[in-house]
Structures are given as structure tokens and as C-alpha cells.
N, C-alpha and C. Protein backbone atom coordinates (compact mmCIF):
# COMPACT_ATOMS: atom_id res chain seq x y z
N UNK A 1 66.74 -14.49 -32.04
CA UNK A 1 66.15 -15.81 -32.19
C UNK A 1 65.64 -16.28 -30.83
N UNK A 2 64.40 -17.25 -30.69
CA UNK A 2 63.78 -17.38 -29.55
C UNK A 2 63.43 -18.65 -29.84
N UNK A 3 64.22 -19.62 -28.90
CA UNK A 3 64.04 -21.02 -28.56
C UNK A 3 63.19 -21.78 -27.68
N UNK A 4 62.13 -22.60 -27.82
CA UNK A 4 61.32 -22.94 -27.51
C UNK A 4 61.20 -24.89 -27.57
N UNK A 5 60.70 -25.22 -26.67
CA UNK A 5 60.46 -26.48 -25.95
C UNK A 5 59.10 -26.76 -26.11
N UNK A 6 58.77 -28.34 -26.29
CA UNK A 6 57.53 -29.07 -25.61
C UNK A 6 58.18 -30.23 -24.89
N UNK A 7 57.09 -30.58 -23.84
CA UNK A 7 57.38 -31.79 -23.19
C UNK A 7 57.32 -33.11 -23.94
N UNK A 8 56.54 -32.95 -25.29
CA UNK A 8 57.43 -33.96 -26.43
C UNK A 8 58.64 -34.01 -26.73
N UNK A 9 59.74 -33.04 -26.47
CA UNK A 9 61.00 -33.68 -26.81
C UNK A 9 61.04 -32.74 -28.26
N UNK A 10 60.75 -31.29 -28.72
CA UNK A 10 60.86 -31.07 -29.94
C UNK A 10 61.01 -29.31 -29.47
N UNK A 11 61.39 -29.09 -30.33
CA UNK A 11 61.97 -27.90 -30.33
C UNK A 11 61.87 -26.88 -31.47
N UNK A 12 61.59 -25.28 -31.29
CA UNK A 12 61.37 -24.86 -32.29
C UNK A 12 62.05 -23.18 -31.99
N UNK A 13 63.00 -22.94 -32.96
CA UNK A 13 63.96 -21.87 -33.12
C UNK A 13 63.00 -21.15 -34.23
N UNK A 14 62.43 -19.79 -33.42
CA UNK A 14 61.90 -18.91 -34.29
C UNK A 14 62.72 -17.14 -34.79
N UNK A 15 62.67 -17.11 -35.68
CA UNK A 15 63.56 -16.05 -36.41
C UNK A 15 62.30 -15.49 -37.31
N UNK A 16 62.05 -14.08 -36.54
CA UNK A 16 61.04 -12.91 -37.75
C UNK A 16 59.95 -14.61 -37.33
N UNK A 17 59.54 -14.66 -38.69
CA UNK A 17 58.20 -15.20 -38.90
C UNK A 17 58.50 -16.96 -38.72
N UNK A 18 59.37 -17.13 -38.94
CA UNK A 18 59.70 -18.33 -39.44
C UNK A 18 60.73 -19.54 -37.87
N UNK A 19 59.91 -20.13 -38.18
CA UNK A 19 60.30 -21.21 -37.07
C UNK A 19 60.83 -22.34 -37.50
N UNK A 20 62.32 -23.20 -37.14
CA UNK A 20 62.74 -24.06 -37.36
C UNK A 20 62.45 -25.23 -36.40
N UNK A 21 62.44 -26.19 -37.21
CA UNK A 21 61.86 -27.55 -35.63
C UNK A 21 62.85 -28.93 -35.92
N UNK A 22 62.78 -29.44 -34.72
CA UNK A 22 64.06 -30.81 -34.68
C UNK A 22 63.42 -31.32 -33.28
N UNK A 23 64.55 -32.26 -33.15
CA UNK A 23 64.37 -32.43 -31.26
C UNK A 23 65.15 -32.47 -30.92
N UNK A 24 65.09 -32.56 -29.46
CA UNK A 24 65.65 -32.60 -28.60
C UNK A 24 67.03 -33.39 -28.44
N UNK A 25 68.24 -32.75 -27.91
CA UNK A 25 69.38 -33.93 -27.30
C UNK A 25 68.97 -34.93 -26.64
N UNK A 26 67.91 -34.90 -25.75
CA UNK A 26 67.41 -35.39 -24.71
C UNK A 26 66.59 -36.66 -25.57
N UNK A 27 66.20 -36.47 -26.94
CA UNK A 27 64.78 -36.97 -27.81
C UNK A 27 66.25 -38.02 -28.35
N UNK A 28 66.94 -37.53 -29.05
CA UNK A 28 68.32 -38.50 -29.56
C UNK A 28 68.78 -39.38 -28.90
N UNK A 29 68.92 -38.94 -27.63
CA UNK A 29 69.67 -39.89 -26.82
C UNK A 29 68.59 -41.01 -26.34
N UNK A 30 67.72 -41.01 -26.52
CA UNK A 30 66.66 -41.95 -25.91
C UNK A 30 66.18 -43.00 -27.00
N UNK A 31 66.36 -42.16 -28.19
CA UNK A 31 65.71 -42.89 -29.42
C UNK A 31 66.86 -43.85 -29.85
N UNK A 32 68.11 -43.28 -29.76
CA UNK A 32 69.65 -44.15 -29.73
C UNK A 32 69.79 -43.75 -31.59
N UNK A 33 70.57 -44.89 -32.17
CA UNK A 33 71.15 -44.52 -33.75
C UNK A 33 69.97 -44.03 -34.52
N UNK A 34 70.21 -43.25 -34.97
CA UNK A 34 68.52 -42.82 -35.88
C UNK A 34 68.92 -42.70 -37.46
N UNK A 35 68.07 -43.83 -37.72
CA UNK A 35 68.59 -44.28 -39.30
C UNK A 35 67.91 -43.64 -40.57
N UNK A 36 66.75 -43.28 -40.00
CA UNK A 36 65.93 -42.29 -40.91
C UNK A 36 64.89 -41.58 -40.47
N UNK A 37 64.55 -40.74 -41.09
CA UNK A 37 63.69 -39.57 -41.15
C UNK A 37 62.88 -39.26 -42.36
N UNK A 38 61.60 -39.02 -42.11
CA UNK A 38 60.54 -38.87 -42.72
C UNK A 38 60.05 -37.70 -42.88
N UNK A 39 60.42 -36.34 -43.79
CA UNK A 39 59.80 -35.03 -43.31
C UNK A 39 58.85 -35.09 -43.79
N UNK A 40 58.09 -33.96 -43.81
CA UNK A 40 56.78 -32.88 -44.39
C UNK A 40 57.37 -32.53 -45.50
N UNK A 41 55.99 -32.48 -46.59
CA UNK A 41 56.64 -31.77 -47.97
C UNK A 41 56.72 -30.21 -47.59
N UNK A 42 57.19 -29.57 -48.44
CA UNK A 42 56.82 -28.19 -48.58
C UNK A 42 55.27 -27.59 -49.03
N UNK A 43 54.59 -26.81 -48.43
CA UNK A 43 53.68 -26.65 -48.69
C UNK A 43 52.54 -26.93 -48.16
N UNK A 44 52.74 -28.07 -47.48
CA UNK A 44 52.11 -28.84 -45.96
C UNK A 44 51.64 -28.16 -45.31
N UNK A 45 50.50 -27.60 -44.69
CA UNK A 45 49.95 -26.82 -43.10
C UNK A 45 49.39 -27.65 -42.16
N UNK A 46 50.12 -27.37 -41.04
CA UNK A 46 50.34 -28.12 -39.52
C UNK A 46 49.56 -27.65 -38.51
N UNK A 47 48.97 -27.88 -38.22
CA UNK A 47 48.14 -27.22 -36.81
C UNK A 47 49.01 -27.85 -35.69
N UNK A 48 49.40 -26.78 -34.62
CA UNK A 48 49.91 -27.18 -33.34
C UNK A 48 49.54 -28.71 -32.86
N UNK A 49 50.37 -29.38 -33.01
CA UNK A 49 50.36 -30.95 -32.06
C UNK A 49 50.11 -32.14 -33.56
N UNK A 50 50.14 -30.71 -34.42
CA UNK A 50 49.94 -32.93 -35.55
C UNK A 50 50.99 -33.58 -35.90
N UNK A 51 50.93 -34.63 -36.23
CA UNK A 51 51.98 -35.28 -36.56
C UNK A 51 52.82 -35.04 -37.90
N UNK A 52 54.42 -34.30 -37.73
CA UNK A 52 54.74 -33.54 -38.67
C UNK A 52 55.92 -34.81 -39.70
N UNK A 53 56.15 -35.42 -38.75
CA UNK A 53 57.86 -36.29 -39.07
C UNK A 53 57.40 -37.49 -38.40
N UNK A 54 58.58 -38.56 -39.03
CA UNK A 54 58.95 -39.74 -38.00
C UNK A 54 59.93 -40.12 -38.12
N UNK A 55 60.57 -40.15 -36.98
CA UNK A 55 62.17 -40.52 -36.70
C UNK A 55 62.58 -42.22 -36.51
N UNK A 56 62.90 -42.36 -37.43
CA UNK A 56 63.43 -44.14 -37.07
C UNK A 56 65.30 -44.33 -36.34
N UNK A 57 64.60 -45.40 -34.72
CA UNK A 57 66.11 -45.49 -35.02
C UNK A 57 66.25 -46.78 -34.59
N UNK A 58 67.70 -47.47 -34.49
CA UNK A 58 67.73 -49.14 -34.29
C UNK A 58 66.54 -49.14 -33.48
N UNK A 59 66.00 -48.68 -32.03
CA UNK A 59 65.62 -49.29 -31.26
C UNK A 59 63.63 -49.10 -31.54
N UNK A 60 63.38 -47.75 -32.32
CA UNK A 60 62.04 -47.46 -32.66
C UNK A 60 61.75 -46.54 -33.54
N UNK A 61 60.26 -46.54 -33.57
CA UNK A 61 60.26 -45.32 -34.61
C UNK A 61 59.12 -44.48 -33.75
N UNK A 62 59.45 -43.20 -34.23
CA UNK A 62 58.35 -41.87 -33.01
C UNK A 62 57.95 -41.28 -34.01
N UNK A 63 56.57 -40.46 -33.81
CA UNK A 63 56.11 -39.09 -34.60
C UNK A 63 56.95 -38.12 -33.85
N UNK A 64 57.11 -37.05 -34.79
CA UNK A 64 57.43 -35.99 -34.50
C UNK A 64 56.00 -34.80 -34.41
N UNK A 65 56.19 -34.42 -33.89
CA UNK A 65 54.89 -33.27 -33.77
C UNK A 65 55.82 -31.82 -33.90
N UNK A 66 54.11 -31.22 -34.71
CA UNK A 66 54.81 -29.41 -34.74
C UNK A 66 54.30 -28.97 -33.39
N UNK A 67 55.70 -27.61 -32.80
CA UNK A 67 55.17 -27.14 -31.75
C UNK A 67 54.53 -25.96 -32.11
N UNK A 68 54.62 -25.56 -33.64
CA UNK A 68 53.34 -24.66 -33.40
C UNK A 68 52.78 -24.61 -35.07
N UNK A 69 51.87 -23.84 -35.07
CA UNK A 69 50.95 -23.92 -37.08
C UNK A 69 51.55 -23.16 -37.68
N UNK A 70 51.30 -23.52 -38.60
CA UNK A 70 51.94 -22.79 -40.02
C UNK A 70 52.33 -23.77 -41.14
N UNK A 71 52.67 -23.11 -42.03
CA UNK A 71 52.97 -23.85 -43.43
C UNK A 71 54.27 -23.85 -43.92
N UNK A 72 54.36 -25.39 -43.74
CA UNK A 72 55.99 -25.92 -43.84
C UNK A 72 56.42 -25.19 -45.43
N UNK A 73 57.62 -24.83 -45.23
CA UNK A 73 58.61 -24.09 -46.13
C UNK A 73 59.71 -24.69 -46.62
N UNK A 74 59.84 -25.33 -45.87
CA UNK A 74 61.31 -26.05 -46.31
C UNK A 74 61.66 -27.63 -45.56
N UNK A 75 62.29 -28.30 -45.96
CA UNK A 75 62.47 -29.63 -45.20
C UNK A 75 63.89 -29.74 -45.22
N UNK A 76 64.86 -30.35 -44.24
CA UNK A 76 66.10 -30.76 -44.25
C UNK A 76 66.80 -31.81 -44.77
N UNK A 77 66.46 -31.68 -46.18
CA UNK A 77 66.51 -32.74 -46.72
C UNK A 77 67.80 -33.85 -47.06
N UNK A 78 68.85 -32.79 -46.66
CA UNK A 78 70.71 -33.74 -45.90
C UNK A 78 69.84 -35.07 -45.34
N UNK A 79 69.03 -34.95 -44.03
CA UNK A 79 68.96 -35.71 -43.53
C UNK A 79 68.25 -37.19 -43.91
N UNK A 80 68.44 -37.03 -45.45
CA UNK A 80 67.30 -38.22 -46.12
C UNK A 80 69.20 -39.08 -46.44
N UNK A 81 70.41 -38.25 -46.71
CA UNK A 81 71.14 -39.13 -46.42
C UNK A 81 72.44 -39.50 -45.96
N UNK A 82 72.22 -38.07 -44.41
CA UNK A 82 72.83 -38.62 -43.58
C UNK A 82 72.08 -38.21 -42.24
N UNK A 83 70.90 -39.31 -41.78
CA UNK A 83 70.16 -38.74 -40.97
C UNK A 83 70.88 -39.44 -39.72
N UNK A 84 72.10 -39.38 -39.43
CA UNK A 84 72.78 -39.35 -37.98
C UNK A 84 73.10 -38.50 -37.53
N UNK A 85 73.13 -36.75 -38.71
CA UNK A 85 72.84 -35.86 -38.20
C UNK A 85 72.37 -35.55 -37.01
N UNK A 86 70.98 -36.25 -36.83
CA UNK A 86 70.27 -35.86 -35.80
C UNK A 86 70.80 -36.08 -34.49
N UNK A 87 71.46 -37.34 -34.83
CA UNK A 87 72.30 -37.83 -33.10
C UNK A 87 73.59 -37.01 -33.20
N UNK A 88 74.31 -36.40 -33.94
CA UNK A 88 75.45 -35.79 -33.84
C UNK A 88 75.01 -34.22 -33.34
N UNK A 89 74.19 -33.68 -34.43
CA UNK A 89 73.52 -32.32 -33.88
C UNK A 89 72.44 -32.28 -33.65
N UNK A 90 71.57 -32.54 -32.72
CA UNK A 90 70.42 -32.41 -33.09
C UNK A 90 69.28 -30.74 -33.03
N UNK A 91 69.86 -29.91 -32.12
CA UNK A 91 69.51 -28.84 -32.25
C UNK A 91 70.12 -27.48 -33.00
N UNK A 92 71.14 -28.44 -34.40
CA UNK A 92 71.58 -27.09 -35.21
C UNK A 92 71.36 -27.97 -36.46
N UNK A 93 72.40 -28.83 -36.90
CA UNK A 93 72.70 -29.12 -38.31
C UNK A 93 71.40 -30.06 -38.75
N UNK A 94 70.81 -30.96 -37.52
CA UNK A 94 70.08 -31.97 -37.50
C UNK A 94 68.58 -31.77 -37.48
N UNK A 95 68.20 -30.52 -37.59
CA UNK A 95 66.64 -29.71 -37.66
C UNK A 95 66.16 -30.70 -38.86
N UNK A 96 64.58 -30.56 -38.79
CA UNK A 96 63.86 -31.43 -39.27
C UNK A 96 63.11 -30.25 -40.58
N UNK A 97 62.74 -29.47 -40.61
CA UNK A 97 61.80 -28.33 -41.26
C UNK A 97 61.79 -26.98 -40.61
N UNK A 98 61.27 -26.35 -41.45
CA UNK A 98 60.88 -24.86 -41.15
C UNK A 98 59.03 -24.88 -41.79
N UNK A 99 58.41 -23.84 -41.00
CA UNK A 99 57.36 -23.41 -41.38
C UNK A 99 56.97 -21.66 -40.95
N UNK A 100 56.40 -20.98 -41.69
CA UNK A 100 56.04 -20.09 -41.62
C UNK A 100 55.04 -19.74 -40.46
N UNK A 101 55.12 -19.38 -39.51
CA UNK A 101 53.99 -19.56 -38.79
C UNK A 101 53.12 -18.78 -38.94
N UNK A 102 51.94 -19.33 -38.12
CA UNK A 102 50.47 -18.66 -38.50
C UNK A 102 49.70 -18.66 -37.33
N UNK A 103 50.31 -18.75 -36.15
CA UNK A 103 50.06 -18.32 -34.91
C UNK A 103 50.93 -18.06 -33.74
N UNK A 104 51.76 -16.87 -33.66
CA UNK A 104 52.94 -16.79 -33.20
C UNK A 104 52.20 -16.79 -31.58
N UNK A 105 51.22 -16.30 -31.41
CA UNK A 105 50.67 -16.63 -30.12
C UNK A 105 51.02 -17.92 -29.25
N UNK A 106 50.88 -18.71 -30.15
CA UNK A 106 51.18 -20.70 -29.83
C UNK A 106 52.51 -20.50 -28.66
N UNK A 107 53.70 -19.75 -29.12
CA UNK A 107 54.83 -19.86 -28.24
C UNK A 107 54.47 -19.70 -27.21
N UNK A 108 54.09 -18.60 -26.86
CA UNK A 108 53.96 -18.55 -25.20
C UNK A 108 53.45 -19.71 -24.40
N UNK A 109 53.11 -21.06 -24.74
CA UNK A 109 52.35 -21.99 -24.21
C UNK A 109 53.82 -23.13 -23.94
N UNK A 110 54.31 -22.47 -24.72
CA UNK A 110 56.07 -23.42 -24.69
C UNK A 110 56.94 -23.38 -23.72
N UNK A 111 58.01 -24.42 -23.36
CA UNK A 111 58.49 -24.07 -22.34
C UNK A 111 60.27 -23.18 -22.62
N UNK A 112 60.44 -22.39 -21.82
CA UNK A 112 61.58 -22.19 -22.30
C UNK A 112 63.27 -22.57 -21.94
N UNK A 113 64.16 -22.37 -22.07
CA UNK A 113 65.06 -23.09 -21.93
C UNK A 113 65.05 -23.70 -20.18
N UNK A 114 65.39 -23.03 -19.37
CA UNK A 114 65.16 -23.42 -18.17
C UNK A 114 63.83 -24.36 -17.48
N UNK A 115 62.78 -24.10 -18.26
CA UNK A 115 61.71 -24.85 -17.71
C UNK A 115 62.13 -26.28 -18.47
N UNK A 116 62.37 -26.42 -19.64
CA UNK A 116 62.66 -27.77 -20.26
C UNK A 116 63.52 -28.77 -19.77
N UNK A 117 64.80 -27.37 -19.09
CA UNK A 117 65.60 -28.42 -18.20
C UNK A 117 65.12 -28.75 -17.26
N UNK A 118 64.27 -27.94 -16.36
CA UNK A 118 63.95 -28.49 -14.90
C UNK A 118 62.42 -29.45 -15.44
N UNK A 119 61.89 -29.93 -16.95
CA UNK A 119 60.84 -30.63 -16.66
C UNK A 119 61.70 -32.41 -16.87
N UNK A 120 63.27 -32.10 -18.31
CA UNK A 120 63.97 -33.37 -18.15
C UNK A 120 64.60 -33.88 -16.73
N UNK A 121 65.21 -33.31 -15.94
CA UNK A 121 65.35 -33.19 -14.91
C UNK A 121 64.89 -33.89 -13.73
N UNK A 122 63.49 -33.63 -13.80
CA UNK A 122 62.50 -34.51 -12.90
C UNK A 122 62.07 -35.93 -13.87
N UNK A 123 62.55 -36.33 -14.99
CA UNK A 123 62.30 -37.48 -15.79
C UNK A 123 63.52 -38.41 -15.44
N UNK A 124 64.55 -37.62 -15.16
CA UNK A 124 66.03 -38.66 -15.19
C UNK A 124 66.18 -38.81 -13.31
């Protein structure tokens, strides 16, 4: 499995073909209690950077963006009702969708674990 970063705060765990997406610890902790979540249906196709989700929490609400294309497969749909998931796990139990991808090329443009830390890093 190969974990991948944008400087949006989102994250995408790819396995074979298929890529899982959520955000960031870093995206939770900023957004604070997150009361709901808005996925993608199944069946949906995303081009790199559109707006896939939106995360509500006490303090706001954000798009979520895909970090890369393909055609959503599945949605996490626990999180329609218990989306504090996301602040408890947000990079295992608290994932937002999966999509099939359709340009595995896209990763390499991502950052990877170490670059993500050293880009939060220079933010805090």
C-alpha cells in the first residue's frame, strides 16, 4: 500500500488499482468536532482537484477534493452516523471513499509521507 498527501490536507491510500481518500490528522484538528459529512455517490467520476466531499464541523464547513481521477466505488457510509469518526481516526476508520483510479500517473505529483510532514511543519 502507498500513501500519499496534498497540501490540501487529504490523503489517499492506494492498494492494486484502487485508492482510498480521507484527511488529514492535521485537516481534523483544525476543522475541530466534525458533525457531518457529505460523500460522493458511487459511480461518480472525479478528475484530480474537484470537489469530492464536505466536511462540517462546529467551527466550518470545507470541500474535500480528490487527490487523484477515477470513479468513486464506494463511500463510507458509518460516517453518515457517526461522523466523529473522522476526529477519532481520521486516516483509517474515518476515510471518506474509494475510487478506482484512472490515472495512476497523478501520484507521483503527491507528496509523500515525509514531505507532508516537513510542508505541516513549516505551517505550525
Amino acid at each position: 500500500m502507498t500513501v500519499k498527501y496534498t497540501k490540501d490536507h487529504e490523503w489517499v491510500a492506494v492498494t492494486g488499482t484502487t485508492g482510498r481518500i480521507g484527511i488529514t490528522d492535521y485537516a481534523q484538528r483544525q476543522l475541530g468536532d466534525i458533525v457531518f459529512v457529505d460523500l460522493p455517490a458511487a459511480g461518480r467520476v472525479l478528475k484530480q482537484g474537484d470537489t469530492a466531499a464536505v466536511v462540517e464541523s462546529v467551527k466550518a464547513a470545507s470541500d474535500v477534493y480528490t487527490p487523484v481521477s477515477g470513479k468513486v466505488t464506494k463511500a463510507n457510509d458509518m460516517l453518515a452516523d457517526a461522523p466523529e469518526t473522522v476526529n477519532e481516526d481520521p486516516e483509517e476508520d474515518g476515510w471518506f471513499f474509494e475510487v478506482e483510479l484512472s490515472n495512476p500517473g497523478e501520484l507521483d505529483a503527491l507528496l509523500d509521507a515525509g514531505a507532508y510532514k516537513a510542508y505541516i511543519d513549516s505551517l505550525e
